[in-house]
PDB file of N, CA and C in Angstrom:
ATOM      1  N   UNK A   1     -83.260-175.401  55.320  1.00  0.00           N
ATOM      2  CA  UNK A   1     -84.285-175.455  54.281  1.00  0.00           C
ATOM      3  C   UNK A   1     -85.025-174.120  54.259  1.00  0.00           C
ATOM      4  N   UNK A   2     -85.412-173.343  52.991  1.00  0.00           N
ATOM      5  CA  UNK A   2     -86.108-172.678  53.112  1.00  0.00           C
ATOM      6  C   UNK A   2     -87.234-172.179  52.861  1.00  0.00           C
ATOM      7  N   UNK A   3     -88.457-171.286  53.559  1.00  0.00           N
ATOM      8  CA  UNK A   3     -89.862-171.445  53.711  1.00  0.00           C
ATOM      9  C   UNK A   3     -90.609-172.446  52.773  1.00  0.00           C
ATOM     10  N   UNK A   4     -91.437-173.541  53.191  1.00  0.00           N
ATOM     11  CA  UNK A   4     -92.179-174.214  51.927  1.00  0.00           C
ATOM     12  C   UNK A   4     -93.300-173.249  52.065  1.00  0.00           C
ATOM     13  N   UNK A   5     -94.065-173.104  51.171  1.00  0.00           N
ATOM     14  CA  UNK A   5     -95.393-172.859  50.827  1.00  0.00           C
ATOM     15  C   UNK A   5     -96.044-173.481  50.457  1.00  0.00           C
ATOM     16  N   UNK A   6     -96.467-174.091  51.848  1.00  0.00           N
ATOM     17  CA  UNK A   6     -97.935-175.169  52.007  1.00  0.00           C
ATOM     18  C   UNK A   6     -98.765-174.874  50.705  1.00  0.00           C
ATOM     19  N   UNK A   7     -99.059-173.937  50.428  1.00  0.00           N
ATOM     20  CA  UNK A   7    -100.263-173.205  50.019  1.00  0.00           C
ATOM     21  C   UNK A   7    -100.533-173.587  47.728  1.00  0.00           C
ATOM     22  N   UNK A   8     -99.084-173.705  47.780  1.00  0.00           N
ATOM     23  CA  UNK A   8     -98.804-173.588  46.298  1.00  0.00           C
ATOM     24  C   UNK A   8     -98.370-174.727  45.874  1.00  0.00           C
ATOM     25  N   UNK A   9     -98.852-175.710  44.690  1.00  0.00           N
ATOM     26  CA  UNK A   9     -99.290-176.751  44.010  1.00  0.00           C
ATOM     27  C   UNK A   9     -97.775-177.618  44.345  1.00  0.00           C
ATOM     28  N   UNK A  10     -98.343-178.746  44.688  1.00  0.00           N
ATOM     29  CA  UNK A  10     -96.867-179.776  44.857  1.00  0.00           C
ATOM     30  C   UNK A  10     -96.929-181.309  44.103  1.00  0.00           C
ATOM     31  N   UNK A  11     -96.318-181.970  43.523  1.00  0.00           N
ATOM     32  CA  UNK A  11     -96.237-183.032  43.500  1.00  0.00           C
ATOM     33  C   UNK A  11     -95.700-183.962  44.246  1.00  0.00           C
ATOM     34  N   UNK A  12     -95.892-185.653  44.211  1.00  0.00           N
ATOM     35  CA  UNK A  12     -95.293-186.099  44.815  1.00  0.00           C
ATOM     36  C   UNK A  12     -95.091-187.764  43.960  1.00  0.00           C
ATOM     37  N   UNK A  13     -93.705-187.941  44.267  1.00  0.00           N
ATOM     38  CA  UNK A  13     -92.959-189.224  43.543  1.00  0.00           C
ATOM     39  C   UNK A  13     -92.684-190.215  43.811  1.00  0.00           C
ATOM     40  N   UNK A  14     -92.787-191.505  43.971  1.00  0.00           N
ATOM     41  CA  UNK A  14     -92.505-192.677  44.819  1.00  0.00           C
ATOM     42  C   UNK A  14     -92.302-193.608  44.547  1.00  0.00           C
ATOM     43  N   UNK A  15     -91.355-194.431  45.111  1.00  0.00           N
ATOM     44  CA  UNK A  15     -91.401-195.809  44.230  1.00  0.00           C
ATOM     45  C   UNK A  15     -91.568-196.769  45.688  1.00  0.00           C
ATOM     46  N   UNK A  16     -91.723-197.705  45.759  1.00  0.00           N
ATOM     47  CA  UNK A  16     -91.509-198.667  46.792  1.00  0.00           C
ATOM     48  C   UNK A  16     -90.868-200.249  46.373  1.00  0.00           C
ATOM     49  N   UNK A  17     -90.634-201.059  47.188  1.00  0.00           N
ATOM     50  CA  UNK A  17     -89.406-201.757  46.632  1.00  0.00           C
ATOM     51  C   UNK A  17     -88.123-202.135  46.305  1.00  0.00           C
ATOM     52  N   UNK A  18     -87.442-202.862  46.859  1.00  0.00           N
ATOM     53  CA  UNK A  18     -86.128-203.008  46.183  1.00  0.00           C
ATOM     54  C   UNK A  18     -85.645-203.324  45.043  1.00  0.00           C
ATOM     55  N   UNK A  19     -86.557-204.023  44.654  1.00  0.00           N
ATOM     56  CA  UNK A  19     -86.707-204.548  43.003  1.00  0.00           C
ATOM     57  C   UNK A  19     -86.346-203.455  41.761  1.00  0.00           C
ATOM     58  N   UNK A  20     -84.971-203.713  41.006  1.00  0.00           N
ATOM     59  CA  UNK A  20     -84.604-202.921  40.213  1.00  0.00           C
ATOM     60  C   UNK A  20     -85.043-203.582  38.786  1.00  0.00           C
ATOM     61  N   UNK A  21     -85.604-202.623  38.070  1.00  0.00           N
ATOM     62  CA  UNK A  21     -85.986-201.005  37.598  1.00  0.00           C
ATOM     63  C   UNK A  21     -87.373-201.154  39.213  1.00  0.00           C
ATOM     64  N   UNK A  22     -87.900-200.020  39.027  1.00  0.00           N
ATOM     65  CA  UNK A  22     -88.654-200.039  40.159  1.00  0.00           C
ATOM     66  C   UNK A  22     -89.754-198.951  39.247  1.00  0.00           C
ATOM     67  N   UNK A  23     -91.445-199.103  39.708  1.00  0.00           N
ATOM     68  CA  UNK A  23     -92.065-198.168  38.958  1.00  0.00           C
ATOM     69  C   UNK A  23     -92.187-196.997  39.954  1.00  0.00           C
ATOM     70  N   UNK A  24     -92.291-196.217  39.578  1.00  0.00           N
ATOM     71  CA  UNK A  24     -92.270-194.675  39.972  1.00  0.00           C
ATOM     72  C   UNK A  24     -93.714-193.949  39.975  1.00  0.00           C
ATOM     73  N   UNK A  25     -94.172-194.001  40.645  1.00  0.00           N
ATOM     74  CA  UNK A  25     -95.707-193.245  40.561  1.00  0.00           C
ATOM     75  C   UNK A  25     -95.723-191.902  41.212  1.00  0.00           C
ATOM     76  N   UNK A  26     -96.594-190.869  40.637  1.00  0.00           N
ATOM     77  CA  UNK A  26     -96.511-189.961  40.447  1.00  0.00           C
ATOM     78  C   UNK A  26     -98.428-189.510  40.849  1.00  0.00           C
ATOM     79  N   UNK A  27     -98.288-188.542  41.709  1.00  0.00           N
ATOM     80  CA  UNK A  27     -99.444-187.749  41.873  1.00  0.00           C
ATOM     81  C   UNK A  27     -99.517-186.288  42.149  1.00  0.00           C
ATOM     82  N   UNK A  28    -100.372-185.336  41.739  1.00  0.00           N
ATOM     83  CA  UNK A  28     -99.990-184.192  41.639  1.00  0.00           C
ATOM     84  C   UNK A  28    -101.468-183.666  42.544  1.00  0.00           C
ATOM     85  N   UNK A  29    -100.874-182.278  43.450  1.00  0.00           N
ATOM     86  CA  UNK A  29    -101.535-181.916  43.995  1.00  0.00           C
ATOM     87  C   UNK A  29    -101.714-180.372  44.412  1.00  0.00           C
ATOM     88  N   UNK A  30    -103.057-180.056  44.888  1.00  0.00           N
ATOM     89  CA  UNK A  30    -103.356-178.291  44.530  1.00  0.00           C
ATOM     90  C   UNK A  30    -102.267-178.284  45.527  1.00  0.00           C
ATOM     91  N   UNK A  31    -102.439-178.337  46.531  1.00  0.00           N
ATOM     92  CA  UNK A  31    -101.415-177.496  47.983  1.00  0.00           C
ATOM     93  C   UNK A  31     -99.733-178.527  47.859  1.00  0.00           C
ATOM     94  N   UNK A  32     -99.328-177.999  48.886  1.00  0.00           N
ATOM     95  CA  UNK A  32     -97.933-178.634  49.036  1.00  0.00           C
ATOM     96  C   UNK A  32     -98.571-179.470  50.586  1.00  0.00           C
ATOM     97  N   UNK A  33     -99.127-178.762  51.041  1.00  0.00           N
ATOM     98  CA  UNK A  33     -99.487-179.207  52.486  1.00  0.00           C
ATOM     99  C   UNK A  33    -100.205-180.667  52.225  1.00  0.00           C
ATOM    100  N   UNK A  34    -101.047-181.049  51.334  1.00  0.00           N
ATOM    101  CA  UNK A  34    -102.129-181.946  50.762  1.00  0.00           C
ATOM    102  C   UNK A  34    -100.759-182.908  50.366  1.00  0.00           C
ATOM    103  N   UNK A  35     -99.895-182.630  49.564  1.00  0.00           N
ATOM    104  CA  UNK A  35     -98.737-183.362  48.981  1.00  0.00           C
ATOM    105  C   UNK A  35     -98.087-183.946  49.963  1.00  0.00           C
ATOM    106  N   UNK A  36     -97.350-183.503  51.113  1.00  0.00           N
ATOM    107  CA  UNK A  36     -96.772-183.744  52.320  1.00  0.00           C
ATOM    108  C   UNK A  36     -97.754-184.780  53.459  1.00  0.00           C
ATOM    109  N   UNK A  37     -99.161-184.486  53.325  1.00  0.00           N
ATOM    110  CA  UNK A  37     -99.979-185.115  54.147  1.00  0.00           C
ATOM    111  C   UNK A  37    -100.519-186.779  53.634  1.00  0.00           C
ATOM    112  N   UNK A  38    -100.239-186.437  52.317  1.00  0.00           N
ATOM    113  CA  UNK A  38    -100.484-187.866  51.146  1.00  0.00           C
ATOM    114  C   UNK A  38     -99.056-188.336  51.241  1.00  0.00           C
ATOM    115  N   UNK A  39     -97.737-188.210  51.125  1.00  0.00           N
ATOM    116  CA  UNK A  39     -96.168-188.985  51.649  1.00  0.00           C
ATOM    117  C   UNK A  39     -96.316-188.964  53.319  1.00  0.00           C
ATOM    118  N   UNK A  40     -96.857-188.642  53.679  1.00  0.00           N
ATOM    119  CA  UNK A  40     -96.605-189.164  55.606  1.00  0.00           C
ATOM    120  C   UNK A  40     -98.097-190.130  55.873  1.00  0.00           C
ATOM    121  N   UNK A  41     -98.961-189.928  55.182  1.00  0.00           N
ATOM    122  CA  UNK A  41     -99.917-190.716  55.641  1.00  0.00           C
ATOM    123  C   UNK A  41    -100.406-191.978  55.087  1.00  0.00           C
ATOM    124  N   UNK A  42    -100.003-191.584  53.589  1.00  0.00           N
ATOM    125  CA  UNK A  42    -100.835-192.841  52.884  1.00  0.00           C
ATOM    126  C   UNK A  42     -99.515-193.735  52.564  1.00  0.00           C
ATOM    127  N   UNK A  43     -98.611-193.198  51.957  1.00  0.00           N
ATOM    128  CA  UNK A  43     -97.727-194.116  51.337  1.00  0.00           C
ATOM    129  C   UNK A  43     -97.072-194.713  53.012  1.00  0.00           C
ATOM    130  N   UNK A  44     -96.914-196.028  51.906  1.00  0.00           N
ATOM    131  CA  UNK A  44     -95.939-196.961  52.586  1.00  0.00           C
ATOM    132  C   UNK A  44     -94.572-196.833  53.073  1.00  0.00           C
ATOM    133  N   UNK A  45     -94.105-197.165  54.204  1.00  0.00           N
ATOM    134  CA  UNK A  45     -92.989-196.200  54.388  1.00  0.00           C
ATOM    135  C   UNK A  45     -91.397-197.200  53.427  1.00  0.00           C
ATOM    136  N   UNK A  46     -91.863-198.347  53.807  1.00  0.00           N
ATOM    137  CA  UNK A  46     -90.635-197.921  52.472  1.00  0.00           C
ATOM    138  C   UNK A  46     -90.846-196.941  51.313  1.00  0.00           C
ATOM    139  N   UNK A  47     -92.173-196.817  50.698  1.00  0.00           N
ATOM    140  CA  UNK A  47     -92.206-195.670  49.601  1.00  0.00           C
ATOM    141  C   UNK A  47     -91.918-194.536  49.887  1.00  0.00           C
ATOM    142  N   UNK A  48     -91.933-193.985  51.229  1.00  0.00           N
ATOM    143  CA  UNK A  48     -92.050-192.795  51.976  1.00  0.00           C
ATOM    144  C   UNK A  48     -90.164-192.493  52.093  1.00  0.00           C
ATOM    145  N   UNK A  49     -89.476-193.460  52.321  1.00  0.00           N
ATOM    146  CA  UNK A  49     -88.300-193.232  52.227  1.00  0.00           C
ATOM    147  C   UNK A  49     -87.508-193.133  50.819  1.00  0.00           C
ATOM    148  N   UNK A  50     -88.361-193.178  49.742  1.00  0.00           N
ATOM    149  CA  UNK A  50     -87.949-192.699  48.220  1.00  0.00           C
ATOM    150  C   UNK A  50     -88.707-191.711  47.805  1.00  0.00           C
ATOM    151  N   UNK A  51     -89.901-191.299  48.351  1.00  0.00           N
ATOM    152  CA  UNK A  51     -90.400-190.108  48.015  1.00  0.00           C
ATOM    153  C   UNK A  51     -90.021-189.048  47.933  1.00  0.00           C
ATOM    154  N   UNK A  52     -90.400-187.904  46.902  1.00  0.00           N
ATOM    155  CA  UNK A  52     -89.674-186.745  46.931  1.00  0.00           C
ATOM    156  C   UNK A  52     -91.235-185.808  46.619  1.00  0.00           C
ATOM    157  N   UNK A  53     -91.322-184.572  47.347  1.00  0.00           N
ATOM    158  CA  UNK A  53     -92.213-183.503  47.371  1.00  0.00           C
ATOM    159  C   UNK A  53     -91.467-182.298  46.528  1.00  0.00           C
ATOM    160  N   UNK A  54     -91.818-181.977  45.395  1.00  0.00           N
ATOM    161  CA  UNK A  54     -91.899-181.243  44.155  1.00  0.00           C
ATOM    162  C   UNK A  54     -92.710-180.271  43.986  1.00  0.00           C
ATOM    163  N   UNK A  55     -92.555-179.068  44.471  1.00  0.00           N
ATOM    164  CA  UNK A  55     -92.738-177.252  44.123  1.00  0.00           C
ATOM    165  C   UNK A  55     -91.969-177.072  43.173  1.00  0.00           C
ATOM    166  N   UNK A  56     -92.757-175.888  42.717  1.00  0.00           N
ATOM    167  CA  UNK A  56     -91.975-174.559  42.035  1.00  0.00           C
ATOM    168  C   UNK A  56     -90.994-174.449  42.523  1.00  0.00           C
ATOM    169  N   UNK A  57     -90.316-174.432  43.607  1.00  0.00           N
ATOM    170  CA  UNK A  57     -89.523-173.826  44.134  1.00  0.00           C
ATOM    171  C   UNK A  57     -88.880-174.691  45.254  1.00  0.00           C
ATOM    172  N   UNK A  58     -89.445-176.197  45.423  1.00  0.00           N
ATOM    173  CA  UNK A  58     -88.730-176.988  46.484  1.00  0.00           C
ATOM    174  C   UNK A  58     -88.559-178.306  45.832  1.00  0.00           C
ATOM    175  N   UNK A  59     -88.024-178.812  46.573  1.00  0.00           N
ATOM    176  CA  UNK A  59     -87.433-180.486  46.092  1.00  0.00           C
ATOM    177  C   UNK A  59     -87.021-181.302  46.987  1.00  0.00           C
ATOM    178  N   UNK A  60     -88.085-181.996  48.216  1.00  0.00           N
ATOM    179  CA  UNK A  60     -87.911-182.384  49.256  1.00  0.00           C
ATOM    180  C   UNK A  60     -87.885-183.819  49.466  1.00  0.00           C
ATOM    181  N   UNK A  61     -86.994-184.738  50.079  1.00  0.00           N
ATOM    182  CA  UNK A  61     -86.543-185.926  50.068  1.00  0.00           C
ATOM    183  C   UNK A  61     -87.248-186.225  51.078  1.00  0.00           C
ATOM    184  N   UNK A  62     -87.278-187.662  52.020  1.00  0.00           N
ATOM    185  CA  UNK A  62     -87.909-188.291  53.176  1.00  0.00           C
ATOM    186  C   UNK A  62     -87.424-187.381  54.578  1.00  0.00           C
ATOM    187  N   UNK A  63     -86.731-187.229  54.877  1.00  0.00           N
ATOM    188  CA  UNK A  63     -86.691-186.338  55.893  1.00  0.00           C
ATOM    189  C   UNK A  63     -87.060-185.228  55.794  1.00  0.00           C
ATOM    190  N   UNK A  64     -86.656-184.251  54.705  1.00  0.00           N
ATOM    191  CA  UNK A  64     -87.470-183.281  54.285  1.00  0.00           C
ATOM    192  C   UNK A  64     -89.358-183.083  55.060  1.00  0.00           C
ATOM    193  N   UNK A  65     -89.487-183.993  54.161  1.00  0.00           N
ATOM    194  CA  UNK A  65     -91.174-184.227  54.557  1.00  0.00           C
ATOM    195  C   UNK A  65     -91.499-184.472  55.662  1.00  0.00           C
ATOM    196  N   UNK A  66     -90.814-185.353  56.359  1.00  0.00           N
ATOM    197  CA  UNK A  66     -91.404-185.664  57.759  1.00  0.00           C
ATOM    198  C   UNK A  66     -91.243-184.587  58.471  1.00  0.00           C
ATOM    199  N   UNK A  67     -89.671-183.657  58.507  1.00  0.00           N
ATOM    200  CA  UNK A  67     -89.855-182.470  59.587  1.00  0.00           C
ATOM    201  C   UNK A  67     -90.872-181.818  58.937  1.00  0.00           C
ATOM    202  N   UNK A  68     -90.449-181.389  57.785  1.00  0.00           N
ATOM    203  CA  UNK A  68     -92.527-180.415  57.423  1.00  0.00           C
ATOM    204  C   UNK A  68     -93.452-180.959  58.184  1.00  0.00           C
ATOM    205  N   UNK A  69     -94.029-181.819  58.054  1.00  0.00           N
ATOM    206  CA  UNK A  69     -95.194-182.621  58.658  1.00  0.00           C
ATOM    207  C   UNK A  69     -95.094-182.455  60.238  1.00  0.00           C
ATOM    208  N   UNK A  70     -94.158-182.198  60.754  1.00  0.00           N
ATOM    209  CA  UNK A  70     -94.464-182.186  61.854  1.00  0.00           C
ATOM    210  C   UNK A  70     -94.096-181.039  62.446  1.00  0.00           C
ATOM    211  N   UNK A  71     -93.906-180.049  61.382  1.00  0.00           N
ATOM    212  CA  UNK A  71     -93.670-178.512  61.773  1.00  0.00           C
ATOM    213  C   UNK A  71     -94.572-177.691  62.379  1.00  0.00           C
ATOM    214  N   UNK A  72     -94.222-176.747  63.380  1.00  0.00           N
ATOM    215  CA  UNK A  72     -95.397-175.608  63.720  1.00  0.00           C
ATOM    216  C   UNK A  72     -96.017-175.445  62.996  1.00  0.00           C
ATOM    217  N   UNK A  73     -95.893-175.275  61.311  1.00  0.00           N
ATOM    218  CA  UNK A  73     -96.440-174.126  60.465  1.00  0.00           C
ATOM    219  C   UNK A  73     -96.953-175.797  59.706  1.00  0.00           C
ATOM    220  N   UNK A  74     -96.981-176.295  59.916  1.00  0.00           N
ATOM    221  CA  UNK A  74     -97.984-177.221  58.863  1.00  0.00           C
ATOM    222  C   UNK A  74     -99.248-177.078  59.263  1.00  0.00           C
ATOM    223  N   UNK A  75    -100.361-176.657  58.168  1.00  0.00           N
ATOM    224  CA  UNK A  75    -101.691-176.109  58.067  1.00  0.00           C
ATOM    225  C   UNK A  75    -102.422-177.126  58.762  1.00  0.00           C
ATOM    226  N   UNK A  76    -102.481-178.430  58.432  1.00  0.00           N
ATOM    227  CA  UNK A  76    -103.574-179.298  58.083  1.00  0.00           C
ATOM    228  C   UNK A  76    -103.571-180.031  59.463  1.00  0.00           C
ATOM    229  N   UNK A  77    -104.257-180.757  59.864  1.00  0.00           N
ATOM    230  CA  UNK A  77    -104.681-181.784  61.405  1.00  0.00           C
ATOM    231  C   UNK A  77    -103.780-182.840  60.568  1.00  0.00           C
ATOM    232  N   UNK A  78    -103.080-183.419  61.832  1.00  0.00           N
ATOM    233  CA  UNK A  78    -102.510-184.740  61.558  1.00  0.00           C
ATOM    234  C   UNK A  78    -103.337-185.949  61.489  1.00  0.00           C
ATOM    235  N   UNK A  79    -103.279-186.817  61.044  1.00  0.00           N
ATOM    236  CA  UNK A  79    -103.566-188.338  61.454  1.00  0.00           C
ATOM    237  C   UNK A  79    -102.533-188.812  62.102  1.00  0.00           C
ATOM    238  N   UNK A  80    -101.237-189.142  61.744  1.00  0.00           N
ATOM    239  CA  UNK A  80    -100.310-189.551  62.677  1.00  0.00           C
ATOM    240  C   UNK A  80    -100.054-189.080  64.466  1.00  0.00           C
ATOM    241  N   UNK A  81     -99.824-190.003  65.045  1.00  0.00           N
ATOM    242  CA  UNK A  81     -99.721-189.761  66.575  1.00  0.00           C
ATOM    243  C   UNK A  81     -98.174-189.192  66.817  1.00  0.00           C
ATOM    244  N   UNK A  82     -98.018-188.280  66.892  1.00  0.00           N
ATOM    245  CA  UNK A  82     -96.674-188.324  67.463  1.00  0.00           C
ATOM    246  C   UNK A  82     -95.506-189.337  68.494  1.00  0.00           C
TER     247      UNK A  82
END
């Protein structure tokens, strides 16, 4: 994967549920770091395993996010315990 930039505006996409059609919610955010910290903390982890983190320049699935989140270079204090 290459460099995210915490720093620059991210969205984030989710659905939770098995239930087909499924709704898709959508929140948009200044940082990528803020985006990544809202899919590991708040959402539900089944939602967390359909989520996708959306840059300019990235397009990150559930694993995606979690190694971010628990990368050296992630800016922000965790809530999660390792």
């Amino acid at each position: 994967m290459e460099q995210f930039d915490f720093s620059a505006p991210a969205d984030v996409y989710s659905a939770a549920g098995l239930k087909r059609p499924q709704k898709v919610t959508f929140r948009k955010f200044t940082t990528g770091a803020e985006a990544v910290r809202f899919a590991m903390e708040v959402l539900p982890s089944d939602a967390l395993k359909r989520a996708i983190v959306e840059s300019d320049v990235a397009r990150l699935e559930a694993a995606q996010i979690e190694a971010l989140y628990w990368s050296e270079s992630y800016p922000l204090m965790r809530k999660i315990d390792a």
